[in-house]
N, C-alpha and C. Protein backbone atom coordinates (compact mmCIF):
# COMPACT_ATOMS: atom_id res chain seq x y z
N UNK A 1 -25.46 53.87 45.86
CA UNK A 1 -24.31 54.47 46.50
C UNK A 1 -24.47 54.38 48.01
N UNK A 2 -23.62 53.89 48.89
CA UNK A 2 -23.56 53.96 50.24
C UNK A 2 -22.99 54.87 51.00
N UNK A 3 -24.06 55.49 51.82
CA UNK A 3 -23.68 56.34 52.88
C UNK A 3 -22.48 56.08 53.67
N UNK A 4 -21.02 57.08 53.74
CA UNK A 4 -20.29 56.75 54.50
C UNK A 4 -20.54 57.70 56.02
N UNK A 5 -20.93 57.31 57.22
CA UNK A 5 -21.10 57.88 58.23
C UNK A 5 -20.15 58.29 58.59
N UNK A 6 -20.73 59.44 59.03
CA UNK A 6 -19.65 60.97 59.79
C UNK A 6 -19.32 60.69 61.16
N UNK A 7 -17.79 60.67 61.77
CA UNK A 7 -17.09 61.39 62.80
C UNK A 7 -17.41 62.62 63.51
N UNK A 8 -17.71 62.84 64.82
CA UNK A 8 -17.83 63.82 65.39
C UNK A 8 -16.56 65.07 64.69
N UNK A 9 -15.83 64.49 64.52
CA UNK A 9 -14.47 65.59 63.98
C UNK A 9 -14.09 64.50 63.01
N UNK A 10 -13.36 65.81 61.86
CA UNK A 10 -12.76 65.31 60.81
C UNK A 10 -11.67 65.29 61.53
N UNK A 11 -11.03 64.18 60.48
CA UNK A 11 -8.98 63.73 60.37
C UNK A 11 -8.52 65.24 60.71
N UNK A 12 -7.36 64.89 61.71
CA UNK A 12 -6.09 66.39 61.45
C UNK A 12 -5.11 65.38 60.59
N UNK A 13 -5.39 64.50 60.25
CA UNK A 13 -3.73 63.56 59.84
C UNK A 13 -3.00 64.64 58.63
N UNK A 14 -2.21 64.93 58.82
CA UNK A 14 -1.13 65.39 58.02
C UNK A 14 -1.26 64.92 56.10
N UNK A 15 -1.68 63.77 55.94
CA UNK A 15 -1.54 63.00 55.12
C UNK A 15 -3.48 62.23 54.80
N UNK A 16 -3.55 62.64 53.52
CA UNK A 16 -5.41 61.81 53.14
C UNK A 16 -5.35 61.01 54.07
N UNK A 17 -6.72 60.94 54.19
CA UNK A 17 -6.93 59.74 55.01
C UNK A 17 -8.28 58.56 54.31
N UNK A 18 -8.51 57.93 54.53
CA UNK A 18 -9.48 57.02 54.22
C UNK A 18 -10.77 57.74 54.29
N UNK A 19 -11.02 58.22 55.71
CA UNK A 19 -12.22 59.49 55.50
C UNK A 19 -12.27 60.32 54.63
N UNK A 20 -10.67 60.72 54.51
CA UNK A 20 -11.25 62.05 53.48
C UNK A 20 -11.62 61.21 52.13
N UNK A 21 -11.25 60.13 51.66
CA UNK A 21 -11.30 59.88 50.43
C UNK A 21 -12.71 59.53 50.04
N UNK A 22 -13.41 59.36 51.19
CA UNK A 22 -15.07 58.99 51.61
C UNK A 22 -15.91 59.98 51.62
N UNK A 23 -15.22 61.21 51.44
CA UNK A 23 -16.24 62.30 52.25
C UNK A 23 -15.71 63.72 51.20
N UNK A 24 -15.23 63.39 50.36
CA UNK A 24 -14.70 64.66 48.73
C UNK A 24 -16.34 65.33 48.80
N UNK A 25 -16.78 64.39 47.98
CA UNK A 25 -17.75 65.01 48.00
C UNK A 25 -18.61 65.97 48.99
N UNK A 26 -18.86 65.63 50.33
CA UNK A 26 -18.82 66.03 51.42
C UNK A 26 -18.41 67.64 51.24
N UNK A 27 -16.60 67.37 51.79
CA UNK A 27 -16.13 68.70 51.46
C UNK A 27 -16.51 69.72 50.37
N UNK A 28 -16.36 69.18 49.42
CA UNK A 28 -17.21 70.23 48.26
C UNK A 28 -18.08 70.84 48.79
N UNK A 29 -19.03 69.71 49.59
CA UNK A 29 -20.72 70.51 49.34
C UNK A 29 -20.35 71.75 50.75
N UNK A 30 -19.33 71.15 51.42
CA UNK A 30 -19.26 72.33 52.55
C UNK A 30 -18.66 73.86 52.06
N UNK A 31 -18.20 73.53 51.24
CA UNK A 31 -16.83 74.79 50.92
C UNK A 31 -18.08 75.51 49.83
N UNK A 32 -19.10 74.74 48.99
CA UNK A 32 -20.02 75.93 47.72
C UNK A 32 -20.99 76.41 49.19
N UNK A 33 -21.27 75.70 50.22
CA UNK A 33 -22.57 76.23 50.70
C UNK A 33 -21.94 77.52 51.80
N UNK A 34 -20.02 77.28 52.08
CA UNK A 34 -19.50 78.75 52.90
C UNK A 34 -19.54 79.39 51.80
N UNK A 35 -18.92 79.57 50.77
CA UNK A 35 -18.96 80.53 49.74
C UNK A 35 -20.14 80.69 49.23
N UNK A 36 -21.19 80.05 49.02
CA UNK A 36 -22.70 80.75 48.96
C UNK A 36 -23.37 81.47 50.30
N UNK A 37 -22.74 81.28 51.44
CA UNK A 37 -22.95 82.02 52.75
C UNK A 37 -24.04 81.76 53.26
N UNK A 38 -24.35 80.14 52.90
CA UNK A 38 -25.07 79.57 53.36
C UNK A 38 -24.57 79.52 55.17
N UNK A 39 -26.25 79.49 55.94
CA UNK A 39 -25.86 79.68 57.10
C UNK A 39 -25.04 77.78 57.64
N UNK A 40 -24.31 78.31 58.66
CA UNK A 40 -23.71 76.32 59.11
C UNK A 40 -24.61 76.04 59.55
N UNK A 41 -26.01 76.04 60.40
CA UNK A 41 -26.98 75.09 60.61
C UNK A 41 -27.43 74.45 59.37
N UNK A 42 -27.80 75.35 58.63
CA UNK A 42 -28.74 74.17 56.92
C UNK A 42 -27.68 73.75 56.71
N UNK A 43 -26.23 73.93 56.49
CA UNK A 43 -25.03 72.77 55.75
C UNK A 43 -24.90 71.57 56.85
N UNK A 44 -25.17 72.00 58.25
CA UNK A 44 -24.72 70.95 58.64
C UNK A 44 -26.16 69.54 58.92
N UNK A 45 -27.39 70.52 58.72
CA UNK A 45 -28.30 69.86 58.69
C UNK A 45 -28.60 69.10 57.39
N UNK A 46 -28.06 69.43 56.26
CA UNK A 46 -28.41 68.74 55.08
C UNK A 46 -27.41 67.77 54.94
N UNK A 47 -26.22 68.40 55.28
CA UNK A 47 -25.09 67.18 54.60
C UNK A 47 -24.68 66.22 55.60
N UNK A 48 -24.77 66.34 56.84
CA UNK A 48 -24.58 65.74 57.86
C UNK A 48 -25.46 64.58 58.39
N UNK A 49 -26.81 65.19 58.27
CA UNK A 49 -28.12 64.71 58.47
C UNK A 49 -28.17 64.95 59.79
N UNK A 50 -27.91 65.78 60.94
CA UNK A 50 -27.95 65.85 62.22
C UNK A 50 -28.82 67.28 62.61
N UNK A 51 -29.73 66.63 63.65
CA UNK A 51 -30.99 67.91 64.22
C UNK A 51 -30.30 68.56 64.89
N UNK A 52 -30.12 70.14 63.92
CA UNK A 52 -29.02 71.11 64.73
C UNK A 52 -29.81 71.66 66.00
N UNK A 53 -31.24 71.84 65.82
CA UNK A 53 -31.53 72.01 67.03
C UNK A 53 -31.63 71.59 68.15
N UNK A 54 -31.07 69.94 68.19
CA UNK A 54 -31.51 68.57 69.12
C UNK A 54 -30.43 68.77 69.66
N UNK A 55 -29.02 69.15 69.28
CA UNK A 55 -27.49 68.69 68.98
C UNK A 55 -26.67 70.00 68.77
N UNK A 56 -26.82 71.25 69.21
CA UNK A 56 -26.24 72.59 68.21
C UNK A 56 -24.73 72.30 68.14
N UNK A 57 -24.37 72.06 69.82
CA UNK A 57 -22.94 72.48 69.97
C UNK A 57 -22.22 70.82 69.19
N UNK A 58 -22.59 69.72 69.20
CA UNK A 58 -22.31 68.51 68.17
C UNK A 58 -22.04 69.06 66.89
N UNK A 59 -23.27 69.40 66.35
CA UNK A 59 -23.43 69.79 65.22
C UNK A 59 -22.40 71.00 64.71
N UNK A 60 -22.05 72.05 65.61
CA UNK A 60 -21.33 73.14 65.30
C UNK A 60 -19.95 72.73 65.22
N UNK A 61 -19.46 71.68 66.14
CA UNK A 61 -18.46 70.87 66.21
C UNK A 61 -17.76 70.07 64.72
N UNK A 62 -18.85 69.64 64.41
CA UNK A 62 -18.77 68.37 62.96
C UNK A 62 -18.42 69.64 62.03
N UNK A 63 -19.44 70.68 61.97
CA UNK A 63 -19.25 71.35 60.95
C UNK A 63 -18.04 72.11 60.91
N UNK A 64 -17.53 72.94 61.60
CA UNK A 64 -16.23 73.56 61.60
C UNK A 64 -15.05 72.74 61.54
N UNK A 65 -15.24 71.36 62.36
CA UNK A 65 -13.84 70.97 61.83
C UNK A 65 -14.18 69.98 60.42
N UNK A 66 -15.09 69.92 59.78
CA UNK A 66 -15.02 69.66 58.61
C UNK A 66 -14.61 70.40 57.77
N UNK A 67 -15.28 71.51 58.02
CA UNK A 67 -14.98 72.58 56.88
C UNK A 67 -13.42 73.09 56.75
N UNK A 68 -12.96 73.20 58.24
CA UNK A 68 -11.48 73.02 58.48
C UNK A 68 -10.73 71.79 57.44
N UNK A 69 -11.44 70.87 57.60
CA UNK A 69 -10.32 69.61 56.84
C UNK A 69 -10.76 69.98 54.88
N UNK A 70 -11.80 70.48 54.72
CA UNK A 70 -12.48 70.87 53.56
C UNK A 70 -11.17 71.56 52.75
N UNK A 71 -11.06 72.76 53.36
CA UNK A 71 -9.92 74.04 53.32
C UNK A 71 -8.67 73.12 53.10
N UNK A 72 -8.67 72.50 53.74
CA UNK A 72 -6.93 71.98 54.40
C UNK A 72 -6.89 71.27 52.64
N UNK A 73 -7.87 70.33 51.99
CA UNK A 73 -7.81 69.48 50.92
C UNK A 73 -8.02 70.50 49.61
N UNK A 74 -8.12 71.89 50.12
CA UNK A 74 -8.07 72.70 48.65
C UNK A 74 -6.51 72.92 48.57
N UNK A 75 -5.87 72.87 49.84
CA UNK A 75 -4.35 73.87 50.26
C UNK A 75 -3.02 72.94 49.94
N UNK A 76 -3.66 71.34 50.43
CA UNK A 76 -2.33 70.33 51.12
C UNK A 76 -2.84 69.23 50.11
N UNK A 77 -4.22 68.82 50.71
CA UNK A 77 -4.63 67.84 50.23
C UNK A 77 -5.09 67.09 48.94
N UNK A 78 -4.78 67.42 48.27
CA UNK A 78 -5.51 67.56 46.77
C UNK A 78 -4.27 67.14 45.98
N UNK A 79 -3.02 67.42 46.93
CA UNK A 79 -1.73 66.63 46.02
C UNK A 79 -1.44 65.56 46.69
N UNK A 80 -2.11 64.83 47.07
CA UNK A 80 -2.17 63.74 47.70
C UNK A 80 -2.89 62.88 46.58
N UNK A 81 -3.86 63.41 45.97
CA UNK A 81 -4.82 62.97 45.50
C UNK A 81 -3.96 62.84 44.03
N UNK A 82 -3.36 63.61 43.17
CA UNK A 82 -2.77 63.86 42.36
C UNK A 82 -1.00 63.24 42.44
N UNK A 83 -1.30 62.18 43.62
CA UNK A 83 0.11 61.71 43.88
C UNK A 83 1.37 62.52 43.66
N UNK A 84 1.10 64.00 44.28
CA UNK A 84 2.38 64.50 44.36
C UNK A 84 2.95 64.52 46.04
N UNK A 85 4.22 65.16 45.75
CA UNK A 85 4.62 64.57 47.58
C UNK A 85 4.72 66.04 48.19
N UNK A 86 4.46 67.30 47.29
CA UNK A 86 3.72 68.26 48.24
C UNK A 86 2.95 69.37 46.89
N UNK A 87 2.33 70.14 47.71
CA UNK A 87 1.31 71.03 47.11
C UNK A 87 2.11 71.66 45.50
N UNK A 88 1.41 71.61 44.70
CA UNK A 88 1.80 72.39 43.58
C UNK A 88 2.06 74.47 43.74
N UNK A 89 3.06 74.69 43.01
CA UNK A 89 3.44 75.74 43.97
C UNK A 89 2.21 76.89 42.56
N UNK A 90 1.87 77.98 43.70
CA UNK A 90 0.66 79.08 42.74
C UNK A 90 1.79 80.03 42.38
């Protein structure tokens, strides 16, 4: 399996993007390790692979707006994925 390398910032695009379709997995692992309350240095140090201590404010950067685009693909994005042309209503 090949590593797809990370963007300083995730997509705002309105619409999936090629990243996101690269990086699902990714998001997952960000969204169990906020809801396990895992701290963002170990998520962003494990999934990222970046020395939060070398890099904090980089690193704090990648991670929030990932986790931002993470959120956005539980809310918007996910009917993209399911080829609908907007969110299924709760």
């Amino acid at each position: 399996m090949t590593k797809i390398a990370f963007d300083d910032r995730a997509p705002v695009s309105p619409q999936l993007t090629t990243y996101d379709e690269g990086h699902l997995l990714d998001y997952l692992r960000l969204l169990d390790a906020d809801i396990e309350g895992a701290d963002w240095r170990d998520a962003a140090g494990v999934i990222f692979g970046i020395d939060v201590s070398a890099e904090p404010d980089r690193a704090k950067a990648m991670h929030d707006s990932h986790l931002a685009r993470a959120r956005w693909m539980t809310e918007v994005g996910y009917a993209h994925l399911l080829g609908c042309e907007r969110p299924l209503k709760r």
